[in-house]
Protein backbone atom coordinates (compact mmCIF):
# COMPACT_ATOMS: atom_id res chain seq x y z
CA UNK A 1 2.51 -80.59 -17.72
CA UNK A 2 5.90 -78.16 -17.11
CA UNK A 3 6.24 -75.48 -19.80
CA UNK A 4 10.04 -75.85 -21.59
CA UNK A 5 10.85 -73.04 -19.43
CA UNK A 6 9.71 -73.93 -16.10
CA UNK A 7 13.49 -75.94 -15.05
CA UNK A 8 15.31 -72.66 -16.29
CA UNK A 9 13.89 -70.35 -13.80
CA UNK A 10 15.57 -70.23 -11.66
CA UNK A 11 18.66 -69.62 -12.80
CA UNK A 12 17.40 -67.64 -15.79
CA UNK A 13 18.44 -64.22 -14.64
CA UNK A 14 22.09 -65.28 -13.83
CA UNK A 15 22.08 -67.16 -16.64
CA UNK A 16 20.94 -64.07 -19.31
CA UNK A 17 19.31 -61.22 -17.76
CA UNK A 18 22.36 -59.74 -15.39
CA UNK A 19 25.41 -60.79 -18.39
CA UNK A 20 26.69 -57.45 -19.86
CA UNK A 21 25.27 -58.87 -23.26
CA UNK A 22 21.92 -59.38 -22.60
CA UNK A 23 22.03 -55.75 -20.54
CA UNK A 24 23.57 -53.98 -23.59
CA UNK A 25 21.18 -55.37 -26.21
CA UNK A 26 17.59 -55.12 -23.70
CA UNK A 27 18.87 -51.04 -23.44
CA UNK A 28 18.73 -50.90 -26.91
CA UNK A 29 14.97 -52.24 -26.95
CA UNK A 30 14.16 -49.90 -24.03
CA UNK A 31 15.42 -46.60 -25.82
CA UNK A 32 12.64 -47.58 -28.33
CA UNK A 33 10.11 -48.61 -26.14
CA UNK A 34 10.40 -45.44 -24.19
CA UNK A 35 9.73 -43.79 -27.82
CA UNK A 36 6.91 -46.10 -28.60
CA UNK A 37 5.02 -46.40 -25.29
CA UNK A 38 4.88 -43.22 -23.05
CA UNK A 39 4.05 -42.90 -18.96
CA UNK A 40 0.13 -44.01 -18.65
CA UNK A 41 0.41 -46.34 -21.60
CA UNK A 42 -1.20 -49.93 -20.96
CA UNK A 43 1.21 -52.63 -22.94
CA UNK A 44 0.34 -55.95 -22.73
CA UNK A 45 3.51 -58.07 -22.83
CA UNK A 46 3.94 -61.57 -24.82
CA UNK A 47 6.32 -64.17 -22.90
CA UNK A 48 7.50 -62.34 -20.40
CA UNK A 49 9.81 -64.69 -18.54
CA UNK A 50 11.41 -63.23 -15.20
CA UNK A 51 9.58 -59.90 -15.78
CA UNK A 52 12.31 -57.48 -16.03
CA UNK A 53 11.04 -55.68 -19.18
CA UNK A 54 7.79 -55.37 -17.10
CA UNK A 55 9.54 -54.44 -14.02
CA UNK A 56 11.02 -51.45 -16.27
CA UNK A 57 7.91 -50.36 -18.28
CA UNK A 58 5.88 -49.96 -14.54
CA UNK A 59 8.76 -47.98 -13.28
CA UNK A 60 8.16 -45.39 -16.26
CA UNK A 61 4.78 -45.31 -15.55
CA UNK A 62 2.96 -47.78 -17.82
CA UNK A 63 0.41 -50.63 -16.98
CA UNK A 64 1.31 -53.92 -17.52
CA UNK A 65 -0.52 -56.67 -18.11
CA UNK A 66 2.47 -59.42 -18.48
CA UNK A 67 1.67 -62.99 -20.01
CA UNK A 68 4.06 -65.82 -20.23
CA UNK A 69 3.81 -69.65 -20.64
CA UNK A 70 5.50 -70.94 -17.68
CA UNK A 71 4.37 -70.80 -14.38
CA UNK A 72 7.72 -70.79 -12.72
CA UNK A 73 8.96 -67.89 -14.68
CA UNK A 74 6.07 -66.20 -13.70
CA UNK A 75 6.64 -66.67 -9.78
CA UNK A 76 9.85 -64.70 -10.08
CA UNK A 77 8.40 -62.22 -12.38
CA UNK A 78 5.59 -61.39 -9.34
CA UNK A 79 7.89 -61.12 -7.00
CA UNK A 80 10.09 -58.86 -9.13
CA UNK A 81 7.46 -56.87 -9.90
CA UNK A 82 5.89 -56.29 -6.30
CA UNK A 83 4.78 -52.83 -6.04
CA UNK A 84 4.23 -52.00 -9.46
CA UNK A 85 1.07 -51.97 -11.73
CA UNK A 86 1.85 -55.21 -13.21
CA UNK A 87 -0.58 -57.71 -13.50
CA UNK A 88 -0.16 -61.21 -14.40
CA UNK A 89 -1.74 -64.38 -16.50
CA UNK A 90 -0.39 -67.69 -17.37
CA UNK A 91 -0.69 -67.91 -21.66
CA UNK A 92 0.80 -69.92 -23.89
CA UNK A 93 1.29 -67.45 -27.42
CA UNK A 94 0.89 -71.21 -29.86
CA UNK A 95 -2.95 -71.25 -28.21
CA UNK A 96 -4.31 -68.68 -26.49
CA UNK A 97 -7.72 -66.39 -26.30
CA UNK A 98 -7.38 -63.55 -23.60
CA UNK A 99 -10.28 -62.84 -22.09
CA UNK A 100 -10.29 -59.29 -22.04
CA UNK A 101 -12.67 -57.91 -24.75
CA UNK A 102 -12.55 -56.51 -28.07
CA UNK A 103 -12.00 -52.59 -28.69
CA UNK A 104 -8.45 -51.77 -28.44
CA UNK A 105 -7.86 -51.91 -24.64
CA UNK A 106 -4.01 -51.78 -25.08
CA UNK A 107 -1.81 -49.32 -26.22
CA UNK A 108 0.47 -51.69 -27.74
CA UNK A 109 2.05 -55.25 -27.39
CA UNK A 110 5.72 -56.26 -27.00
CA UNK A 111 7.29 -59.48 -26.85
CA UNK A 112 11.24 -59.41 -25.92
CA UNK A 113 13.85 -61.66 -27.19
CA UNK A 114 12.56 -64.34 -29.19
CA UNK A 115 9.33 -65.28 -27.26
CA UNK A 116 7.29 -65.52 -30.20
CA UNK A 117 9.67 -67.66 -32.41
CA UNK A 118 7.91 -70.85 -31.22
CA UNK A 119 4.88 -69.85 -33.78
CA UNK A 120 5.52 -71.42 -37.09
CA UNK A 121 3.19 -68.29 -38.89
CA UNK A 122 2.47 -65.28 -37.07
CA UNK A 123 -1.26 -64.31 -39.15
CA UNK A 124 -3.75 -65.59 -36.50
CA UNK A 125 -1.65 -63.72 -33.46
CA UNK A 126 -1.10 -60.42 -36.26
CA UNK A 127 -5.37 -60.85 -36.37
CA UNK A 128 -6.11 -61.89 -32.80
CA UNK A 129 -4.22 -58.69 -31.26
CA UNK A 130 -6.15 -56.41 -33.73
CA UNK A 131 -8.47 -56.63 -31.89
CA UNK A 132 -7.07 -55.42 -28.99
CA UNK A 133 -4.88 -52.95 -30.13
CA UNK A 134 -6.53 -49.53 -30.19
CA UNK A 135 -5.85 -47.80 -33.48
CA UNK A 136 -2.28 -46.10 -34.02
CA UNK A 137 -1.05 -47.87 -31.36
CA UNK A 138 2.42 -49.96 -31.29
CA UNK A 139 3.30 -53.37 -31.55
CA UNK A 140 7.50 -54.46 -30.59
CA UNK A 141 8.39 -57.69 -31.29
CA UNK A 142 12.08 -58.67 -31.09
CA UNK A 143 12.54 -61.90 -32.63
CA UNK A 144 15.61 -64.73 -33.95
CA UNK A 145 15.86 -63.84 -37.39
CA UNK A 146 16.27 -65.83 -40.45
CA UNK A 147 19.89 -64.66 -40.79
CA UNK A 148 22.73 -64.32 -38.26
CA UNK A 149 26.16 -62.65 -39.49
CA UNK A 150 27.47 -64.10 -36.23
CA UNK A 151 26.21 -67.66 -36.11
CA UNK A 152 26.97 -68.71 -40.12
CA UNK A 153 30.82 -67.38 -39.90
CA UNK A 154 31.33 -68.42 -36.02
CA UNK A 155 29.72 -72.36 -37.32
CA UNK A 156 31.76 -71.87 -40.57
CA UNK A 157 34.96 -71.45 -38.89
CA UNK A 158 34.25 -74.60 -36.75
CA UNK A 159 33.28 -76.74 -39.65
CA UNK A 160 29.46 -77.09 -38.61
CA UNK A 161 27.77 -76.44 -41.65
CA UNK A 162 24.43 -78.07 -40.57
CA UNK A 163 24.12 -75.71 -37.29
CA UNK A 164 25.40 -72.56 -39.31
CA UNK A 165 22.63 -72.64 -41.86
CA UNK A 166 19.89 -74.35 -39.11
CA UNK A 167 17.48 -71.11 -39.72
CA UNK A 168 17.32 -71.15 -42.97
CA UNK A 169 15.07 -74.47 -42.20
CA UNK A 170 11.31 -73.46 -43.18
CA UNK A 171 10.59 -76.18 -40.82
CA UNK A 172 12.65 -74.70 -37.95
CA UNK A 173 15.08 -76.16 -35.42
CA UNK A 174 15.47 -77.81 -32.30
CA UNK A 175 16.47 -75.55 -29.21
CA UNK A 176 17.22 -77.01 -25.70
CA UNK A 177 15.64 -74.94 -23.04
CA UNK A 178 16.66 -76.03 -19.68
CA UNK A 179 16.18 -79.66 -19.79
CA UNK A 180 13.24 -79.56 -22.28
CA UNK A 181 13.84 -79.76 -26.31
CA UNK A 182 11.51 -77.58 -27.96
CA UNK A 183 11.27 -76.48 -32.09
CA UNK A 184 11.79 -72.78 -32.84
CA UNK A 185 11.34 -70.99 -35.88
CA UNK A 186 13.25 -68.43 -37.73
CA UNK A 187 10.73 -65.89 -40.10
CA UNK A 188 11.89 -63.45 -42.65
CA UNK A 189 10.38 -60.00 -42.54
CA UNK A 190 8.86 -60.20 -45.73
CA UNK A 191 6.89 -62.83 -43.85
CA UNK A 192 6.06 -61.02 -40.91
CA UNK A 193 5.14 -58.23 -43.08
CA UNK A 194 2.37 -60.04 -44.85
CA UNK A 195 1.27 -61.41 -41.40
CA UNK A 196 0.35 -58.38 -40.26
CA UNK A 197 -1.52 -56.97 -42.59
CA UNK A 198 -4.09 -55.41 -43.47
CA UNK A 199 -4.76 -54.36 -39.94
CA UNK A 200 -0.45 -53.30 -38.87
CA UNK A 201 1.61 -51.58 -40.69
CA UNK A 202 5.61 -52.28 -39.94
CA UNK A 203 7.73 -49.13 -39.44
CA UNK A 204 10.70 -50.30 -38.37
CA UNK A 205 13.66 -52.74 -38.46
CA UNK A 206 16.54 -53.22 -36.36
CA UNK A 207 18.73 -55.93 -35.51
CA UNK A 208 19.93 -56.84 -32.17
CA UNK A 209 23.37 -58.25 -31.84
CA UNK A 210 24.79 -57.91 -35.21
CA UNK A 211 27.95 -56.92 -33.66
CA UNK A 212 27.79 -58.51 -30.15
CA UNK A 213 27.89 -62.48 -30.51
CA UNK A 214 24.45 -64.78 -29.56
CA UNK A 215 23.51 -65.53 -26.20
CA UNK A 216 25.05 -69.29 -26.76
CA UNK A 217 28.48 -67.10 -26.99
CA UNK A 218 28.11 -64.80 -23.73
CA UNK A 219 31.65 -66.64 -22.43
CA UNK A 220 33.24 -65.47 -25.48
CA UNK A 221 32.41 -62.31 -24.45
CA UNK A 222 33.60 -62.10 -21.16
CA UNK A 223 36.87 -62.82 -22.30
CA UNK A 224 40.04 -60.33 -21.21
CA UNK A 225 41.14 -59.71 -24.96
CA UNK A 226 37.30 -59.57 -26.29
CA UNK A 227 36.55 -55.98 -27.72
CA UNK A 228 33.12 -55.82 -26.18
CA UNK A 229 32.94 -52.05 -25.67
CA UNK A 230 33.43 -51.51 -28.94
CA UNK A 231 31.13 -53.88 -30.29
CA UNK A 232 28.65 -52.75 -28.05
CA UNK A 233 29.13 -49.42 -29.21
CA UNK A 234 28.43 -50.58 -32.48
CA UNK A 235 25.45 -52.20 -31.95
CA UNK A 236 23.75 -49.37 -30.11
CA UNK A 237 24.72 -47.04 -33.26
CA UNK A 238 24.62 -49.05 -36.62
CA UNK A 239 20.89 -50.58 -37.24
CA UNK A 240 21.65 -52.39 -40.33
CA UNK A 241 21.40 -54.50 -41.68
CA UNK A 242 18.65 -57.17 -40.25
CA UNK A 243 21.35 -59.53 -39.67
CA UNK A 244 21.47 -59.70 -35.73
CA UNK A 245 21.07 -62.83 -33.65
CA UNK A 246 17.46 -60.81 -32.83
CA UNK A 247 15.60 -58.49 -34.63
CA UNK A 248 13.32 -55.77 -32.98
CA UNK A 249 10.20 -55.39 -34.95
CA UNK A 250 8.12 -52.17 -34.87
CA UNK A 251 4.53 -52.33 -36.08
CA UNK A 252 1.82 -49.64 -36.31
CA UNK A 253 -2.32 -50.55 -36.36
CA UNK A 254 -4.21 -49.37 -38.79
CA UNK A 255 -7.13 -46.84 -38.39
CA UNK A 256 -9.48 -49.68 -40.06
């Protein structure tokens, strides 16, 4: 059976990776990788889709051990990544046991740009990568968050109540991916919080695109008139609050 994502590889990088948007908000989530995960670090990397945030952590220096669900994003992800100390699985983040061992063998997890909103609850991952997560390492999860300035007033303008308030749905929402429909959900950080502990610890909170409009609005943004300097500018120097279109997530294990 074809992952959801497997009919938008091929045109996923056009379609997201290479727009100024998506290159303005992934340098924000580099900066703090770079402060989270330094040269010799081994990350292990949640959906990784086309494999350019793994491309860019093995060109600082890190190991990579990149997981996604779909095989076809993972075809242009090796070939990307060529070269580099990246090594690749095939996992699916809703059901998954990586074979690896226990006794923190990574450095840290990340997961870019709402890979892991197709969980419903996030406890049994939070538990699962304890155990593989050395102590005081990092975990950086940038997910959709429950609220998006952006989304309620541009829906609210248009008259579309049901779509502007979709996240606040406990039992998410419907997302097309390529030709695929496919339920996402939206958690709160109070939430994620509780999911990771006792064994993380979450130091930090920033939201991604609380200036600079969702993904779904990248031709608004490429319009002549559209102040996307500015906004961009604005993104990459006020972190509050959590009301992006993402959210990165920064989480800290325990020593216990």
């Amino acid at each position: 059976m074809s992952a959801p994502f497997d009919s938008a590889a091929p045109t996923y990088d056009a379609d997201f990776t290479h727009t100024p948007l998506a290159r303005a908000l992934r340098d924000i989530v580099w900066e703090r990788l770079a402060a989270l995960f330094p040269a010799g670090a081994r990350v292990l990397e949640l959906a990784c889709g086309t494999g350019e945030d793994a491309r860019h952590l093995a060109s600082r220096g890190l190991r990579v051990l990149a997981s996604d669900q779909s095989e076809a994003m993972l075809a242009v992800a090796r070939e990307k990544c060529a070269g580099l100390p990246v090594e690749f699985v095939q996992l699916d983040v809703r059901d998954w046991r990586l074979e690896i061992g226990d006794g923190g063998v990574f450095d840290g997890v990340f997961s870019n740009f709402g890979g892991l909103n197709v969980l419903p609850k996030h406890q049994s991952l939070m538990t699962h990568l304890s155990r593989l997560v050395r102590p005081g390492g990092h975990l950086a999860f940038v997910l959709m968050g429950r609220w998006c300035a952006w989304e309620i007033l541009w829906h609210l303008a248009h008259l579309d109540l049901s779509t502007a308030l979709r996240r606040l749905n406990r039992e998410g929402a419907m997302a097309r991916v390529g030709g695929s429909a496919m339920r996402v959900y939206y958690p709160t950080t109070a939430a994620l919080r509780r999911a990771a502990e006792p064994h993380f610890r979450l130091t930090r909170v920033r939201p991604l695109g609380l200036f600079l409009p969702p993904s779904y609005l990248e031709p608004l943004a490429r319009r002549r008139f559209f102040p996307f300097r500015l906004l961009a500018f604005l993104d990459r120097r006020i972190g509050y609050p959590p009301w992006g279109d993402h959210t990165l997530y920064e989480f800290r294990r325990n020593s216990n």
